[in-house]
Every structure is written in C-alpha cells, then in structure tokens.
C-alpha atoms as a PDB file:
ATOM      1  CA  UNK A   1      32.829 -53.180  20.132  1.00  0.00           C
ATOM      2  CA  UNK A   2      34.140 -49.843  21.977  1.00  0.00           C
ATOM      3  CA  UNK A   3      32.785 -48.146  18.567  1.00  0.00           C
ATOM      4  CA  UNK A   4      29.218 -50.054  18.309  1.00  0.00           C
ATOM      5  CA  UNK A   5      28.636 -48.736  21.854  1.00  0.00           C
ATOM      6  CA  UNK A   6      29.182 -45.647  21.311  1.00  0.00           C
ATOM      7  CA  UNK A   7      26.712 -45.571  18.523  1.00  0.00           C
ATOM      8  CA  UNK A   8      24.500 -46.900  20.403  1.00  0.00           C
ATOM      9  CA  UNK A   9      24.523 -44.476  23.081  1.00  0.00           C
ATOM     10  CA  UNK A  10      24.365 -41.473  20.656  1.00  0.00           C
ATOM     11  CA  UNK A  11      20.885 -43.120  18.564  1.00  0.00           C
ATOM     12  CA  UNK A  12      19.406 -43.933  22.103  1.00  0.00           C
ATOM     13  CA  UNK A  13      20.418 -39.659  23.675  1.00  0.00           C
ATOM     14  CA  UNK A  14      19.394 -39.035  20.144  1.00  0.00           C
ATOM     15  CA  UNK A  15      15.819 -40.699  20.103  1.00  0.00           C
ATOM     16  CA  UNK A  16      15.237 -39.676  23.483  1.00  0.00           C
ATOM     17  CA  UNK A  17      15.485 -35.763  22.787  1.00  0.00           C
ATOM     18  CA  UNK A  18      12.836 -36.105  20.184  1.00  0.00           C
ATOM     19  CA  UNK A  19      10.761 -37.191  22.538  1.00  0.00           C
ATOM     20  CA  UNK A  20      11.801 -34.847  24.864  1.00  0.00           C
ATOM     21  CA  UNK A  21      12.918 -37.108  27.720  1.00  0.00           C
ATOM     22  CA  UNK A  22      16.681 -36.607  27.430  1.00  0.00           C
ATOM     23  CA  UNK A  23      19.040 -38.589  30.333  1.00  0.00           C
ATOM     24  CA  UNK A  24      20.400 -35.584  32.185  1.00  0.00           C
ATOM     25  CA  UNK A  25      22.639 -38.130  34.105  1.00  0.00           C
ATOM     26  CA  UNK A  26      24.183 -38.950  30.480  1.00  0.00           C
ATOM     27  CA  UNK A  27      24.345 -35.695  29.135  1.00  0.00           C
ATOM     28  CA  UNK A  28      26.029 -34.465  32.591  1.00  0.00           C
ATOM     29  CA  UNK A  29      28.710 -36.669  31.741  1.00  0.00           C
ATOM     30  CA  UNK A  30      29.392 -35.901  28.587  1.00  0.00           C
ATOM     31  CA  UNK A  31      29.812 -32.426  29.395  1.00  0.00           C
ATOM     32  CA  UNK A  32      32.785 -32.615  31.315  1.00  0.00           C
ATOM     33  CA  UNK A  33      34.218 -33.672  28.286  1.00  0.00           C
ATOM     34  CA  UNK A  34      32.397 -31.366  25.611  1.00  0.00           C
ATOM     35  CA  UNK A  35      31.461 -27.873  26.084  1.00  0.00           C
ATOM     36  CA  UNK A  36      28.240 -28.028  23.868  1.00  0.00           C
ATOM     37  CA  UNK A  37      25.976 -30.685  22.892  1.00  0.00           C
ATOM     38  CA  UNK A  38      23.556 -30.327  19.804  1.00  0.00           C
ATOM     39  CA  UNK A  39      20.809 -33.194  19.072  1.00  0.00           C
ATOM     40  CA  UNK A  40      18.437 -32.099  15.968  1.00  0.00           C
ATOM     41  CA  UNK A  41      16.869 -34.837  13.556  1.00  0.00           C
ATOM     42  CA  UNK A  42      18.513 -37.630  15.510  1.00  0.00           C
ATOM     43  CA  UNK A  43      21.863 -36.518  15.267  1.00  0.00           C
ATOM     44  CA  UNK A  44      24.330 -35.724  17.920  1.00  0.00           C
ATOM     45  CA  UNK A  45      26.475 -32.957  17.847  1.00  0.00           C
ATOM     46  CA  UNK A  46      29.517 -32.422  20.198  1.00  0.00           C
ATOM     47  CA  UNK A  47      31.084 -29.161  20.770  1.00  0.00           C
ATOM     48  CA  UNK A  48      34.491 -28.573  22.332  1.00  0.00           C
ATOM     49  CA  UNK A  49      35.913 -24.661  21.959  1.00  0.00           C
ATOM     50  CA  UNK A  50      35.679 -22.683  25.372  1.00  0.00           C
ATOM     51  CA  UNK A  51      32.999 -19.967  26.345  1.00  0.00           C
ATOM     52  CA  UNK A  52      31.012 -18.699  23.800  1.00  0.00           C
ATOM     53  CA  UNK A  53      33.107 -19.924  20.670  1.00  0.00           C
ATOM     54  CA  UNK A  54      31.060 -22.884  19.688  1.00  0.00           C
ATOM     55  CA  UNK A  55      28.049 -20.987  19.512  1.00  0.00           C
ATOM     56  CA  UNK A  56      29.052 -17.774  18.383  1.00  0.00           C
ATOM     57  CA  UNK A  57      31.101 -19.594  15.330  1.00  0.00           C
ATOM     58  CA  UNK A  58      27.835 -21.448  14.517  1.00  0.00           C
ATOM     59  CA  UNK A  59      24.949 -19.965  15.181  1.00  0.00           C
ATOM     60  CA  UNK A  60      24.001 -18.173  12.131  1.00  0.00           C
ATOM     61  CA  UNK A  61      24.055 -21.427   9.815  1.00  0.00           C
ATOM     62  CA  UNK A  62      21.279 -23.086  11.465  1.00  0.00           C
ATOM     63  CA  UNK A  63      23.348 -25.479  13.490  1.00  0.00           C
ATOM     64  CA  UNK A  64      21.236 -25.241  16.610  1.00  0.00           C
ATOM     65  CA  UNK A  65      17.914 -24.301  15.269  1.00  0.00           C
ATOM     66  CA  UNK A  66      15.098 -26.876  16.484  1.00  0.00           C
ATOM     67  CA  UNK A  67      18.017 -28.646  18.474  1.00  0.00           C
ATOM     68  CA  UNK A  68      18.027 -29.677  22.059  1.00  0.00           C
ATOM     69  CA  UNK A  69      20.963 -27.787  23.264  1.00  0.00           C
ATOM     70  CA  UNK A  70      23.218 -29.008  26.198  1.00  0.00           C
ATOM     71  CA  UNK A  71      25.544 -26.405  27.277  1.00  0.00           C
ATOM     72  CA  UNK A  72      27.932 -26.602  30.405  1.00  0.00           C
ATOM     73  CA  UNK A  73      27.515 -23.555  31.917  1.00  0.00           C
ATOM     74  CA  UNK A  74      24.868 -21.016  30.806  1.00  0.00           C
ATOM     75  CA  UNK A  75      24.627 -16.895  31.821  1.00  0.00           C
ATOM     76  CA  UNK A  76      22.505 -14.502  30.020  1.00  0.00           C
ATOM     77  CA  UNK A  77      25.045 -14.339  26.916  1.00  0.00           C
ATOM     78  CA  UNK A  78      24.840 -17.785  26.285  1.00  0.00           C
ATOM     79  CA  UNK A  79      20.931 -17.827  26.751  1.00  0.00           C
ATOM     80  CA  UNK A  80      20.182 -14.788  24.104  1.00  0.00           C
ATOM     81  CA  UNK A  81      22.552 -16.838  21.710  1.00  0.00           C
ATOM     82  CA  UNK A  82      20.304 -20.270  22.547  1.00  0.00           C
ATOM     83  CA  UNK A  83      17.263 -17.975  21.353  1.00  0.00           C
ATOM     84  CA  UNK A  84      18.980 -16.181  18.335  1.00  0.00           C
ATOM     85  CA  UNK A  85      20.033 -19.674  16.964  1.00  0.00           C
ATOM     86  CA  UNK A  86      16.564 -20.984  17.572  1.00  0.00           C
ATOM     87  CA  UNK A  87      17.220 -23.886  20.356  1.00  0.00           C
ATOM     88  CA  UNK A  88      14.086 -25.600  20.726  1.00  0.00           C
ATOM     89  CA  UNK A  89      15.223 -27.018  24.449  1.00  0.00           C
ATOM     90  CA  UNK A  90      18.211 -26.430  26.857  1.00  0.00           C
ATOM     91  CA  UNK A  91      19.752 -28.284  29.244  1.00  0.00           C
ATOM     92  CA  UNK A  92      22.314 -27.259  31.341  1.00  0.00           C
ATOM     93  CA  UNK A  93      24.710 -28.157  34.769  1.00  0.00           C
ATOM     94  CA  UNK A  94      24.765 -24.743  35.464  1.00  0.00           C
ATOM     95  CA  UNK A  95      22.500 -21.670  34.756  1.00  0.00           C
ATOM     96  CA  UNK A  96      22.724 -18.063  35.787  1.00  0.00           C
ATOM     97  CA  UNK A  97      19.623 -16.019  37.211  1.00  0.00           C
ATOM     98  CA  UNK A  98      19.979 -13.394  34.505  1.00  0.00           C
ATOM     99  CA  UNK A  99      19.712 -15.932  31.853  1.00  0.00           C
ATOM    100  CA  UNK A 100      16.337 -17.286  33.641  1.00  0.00           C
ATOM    101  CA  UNK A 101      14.138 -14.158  32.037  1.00  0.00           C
ATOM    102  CA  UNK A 102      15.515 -14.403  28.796  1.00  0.00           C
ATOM    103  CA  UNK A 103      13.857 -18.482  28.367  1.00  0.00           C
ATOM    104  CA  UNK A 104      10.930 -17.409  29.734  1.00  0.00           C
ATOM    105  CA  UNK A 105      10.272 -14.222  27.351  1.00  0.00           C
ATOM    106  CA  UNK A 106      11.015 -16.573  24.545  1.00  0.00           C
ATOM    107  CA  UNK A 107       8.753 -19.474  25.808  1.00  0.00           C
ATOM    108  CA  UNK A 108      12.328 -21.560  25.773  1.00  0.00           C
ATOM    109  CA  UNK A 109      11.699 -25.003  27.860  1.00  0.00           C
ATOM    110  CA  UNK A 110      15.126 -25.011  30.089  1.00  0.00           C
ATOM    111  CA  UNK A 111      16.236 -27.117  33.281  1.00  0.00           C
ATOM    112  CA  UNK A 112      19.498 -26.934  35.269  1.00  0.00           C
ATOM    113  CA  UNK A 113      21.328 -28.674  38.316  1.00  0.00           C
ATOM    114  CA  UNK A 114      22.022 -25.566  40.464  1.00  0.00           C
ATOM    115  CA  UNK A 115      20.923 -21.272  39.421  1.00  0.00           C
ATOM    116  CA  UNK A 116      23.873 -19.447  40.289  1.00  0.00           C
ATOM    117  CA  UNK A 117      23.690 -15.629  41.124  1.00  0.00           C
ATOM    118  CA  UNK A 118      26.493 -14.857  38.571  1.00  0.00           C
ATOM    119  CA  UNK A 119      28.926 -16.707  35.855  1.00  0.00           C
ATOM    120  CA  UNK A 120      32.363 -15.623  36.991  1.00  0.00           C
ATOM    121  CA  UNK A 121      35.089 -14.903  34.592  1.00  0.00           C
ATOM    122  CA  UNK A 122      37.863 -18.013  34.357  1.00  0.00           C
ATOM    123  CA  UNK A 123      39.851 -16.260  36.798  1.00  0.00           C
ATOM    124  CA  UNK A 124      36.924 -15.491  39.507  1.00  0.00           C
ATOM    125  CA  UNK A 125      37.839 -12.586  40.188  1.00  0.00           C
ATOM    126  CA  UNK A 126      34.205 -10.654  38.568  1.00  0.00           C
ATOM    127  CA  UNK A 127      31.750 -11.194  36.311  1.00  0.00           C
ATOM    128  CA  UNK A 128      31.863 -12.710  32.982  1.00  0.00           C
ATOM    129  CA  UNK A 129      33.159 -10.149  30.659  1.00  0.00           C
ATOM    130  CA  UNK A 130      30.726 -11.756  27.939  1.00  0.00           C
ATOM    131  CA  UNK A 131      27.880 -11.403  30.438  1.00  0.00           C
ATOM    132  CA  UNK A 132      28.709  -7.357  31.425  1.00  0.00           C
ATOM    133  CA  UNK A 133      28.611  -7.149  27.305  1.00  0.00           C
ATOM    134  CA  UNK A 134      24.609  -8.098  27.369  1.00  0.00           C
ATOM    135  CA  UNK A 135      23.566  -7.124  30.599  1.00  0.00           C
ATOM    136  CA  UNK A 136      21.235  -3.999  28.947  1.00  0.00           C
ATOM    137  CA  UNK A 137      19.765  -6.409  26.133  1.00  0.00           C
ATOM    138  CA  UNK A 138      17.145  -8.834  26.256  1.00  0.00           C
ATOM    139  CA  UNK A 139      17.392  -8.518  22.254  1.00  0.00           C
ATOM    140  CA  UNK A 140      18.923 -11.935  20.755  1.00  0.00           C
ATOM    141  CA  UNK A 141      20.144 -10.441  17.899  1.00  0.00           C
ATOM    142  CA  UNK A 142      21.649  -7.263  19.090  1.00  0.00           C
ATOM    143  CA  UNK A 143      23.299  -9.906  21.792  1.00  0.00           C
ATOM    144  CA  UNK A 144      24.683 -11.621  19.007  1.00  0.00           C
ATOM    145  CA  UNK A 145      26.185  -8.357  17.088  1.00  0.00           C
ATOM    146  CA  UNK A 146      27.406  -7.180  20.358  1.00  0.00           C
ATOM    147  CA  UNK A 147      29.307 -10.507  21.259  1.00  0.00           C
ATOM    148  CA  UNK A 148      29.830 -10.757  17.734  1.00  0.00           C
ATOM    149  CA  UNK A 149      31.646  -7.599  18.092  1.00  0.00           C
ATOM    150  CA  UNK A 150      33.701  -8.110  21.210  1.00  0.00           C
ATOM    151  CA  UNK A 151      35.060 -11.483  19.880  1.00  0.00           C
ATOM    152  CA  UNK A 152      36.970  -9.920  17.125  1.00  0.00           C
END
C-alpha cells in the first residue's frame, strides 16, 4: 500500500510539472530528504549527493534538459549549471541574489521561499567556495569548465 502511494504521489508531482503548476508544499518536503529533484516526460528524478555533485556529475548527458528542476539551495553556481543543462523551470527553498540575473538573462522561469544575500560555505564562516569560482562569469559553459575544474 506504502508502495502504491508513493507512486501515486510521484505521477500526480509528475503531471503537475507539465502543466506547470508544481505543489511547492510537496516538493519542499521532499527536499529535506533529496538534494535535487528532476521531473521531465513525467518522470521523477531524485537526487541525493551534496552541493554541486548531482548536477555537475549529470549535466552533460541531458539529464536535466527540458526538466523542472527542484534544487535545495541555489547560488549563482548552481543557477549557470540549471542553464548549461537546459532546465526548463526551477524551483527552489532557497535562492541567492547573484543567481537572480543569471534566470533572467536566460529567460529561466524560477521561484523561491526566501533570496538570501549570499550561500555560505558548510562551515559559515564565508562564501561558497563554488560561488567565489563563478562570480566573474555569467557564461554557463565556462561555469561549468570552471567548476568542472575545481571538482577534480
């Protein structure tokens, strides 16, 4: 039963971001538990790595292109790598005001809870090391080389 719910939830979050009407309530939720959501073609994706992983690890196979991204936090890094990989849509908890410029260059349709000035580092004690990599790009696929880069 547990299993046929669950199912259930996933067709309706997936049937509702082709329409573009996505439960933000639902998709809050399931971001404490995953750290990237993917729904393209009526299928749900869940994502669990930390920072930047699951998209840098996928974005060059197509895996988000056309895809109404959820992401739990998103800074300027994260945006760039939305664009590179094609996102049609993001949602997110939390966005950063550097990453607000980058959607709206790229005509990306985006909402968030709460625009924070900065995305600290895990330790909040400065910025984001993957957001001091970008901050002289706009360029989504020099952003990708250059994360690209610094995760290796």
């Amino acid at each position: 039963m547990k299993k046929i719910c669950s199912i259930l939830i996933m067709l309706t979050v997936a049937a509702c971001a082709v329409r573009g009407n996505v439960d933000k309530a639902f998709l809050r939720e399931r971001l404490k538990v995953h750290t990237l959501i993917a729904v393209r073609d009526g299928e749900i994706r869940y994502y669990d790595e930390r920072g930047l992983a699951p998209l840098l690890v996928r974005v060059e196979n197509g895996a988000f292109k056309d895809a109404f991204v959820a992401d739990r936090v998103v800074g300027k890094a994260s945006a760039l790598l939305h664009v590179y990989g094609g996102a049609r849509e993001v949602y997110t908890p939390v966005l950063s005001k550097a990453a607000l410029p980058v959607y709206e260059k790229y005509n990306i349709p985006f909402s968030s809870d709460q625009v924070v000035e900065y995305i600290y580092n895990r330790d909040k004690t400065g910025i984001d090391p993957w957001e001091k990599a970008v901050e002289n790009t706009d360029d989504p696929a020099e952003a990708f080389r250059i994360l690209n880069a610094a995760a290796r």
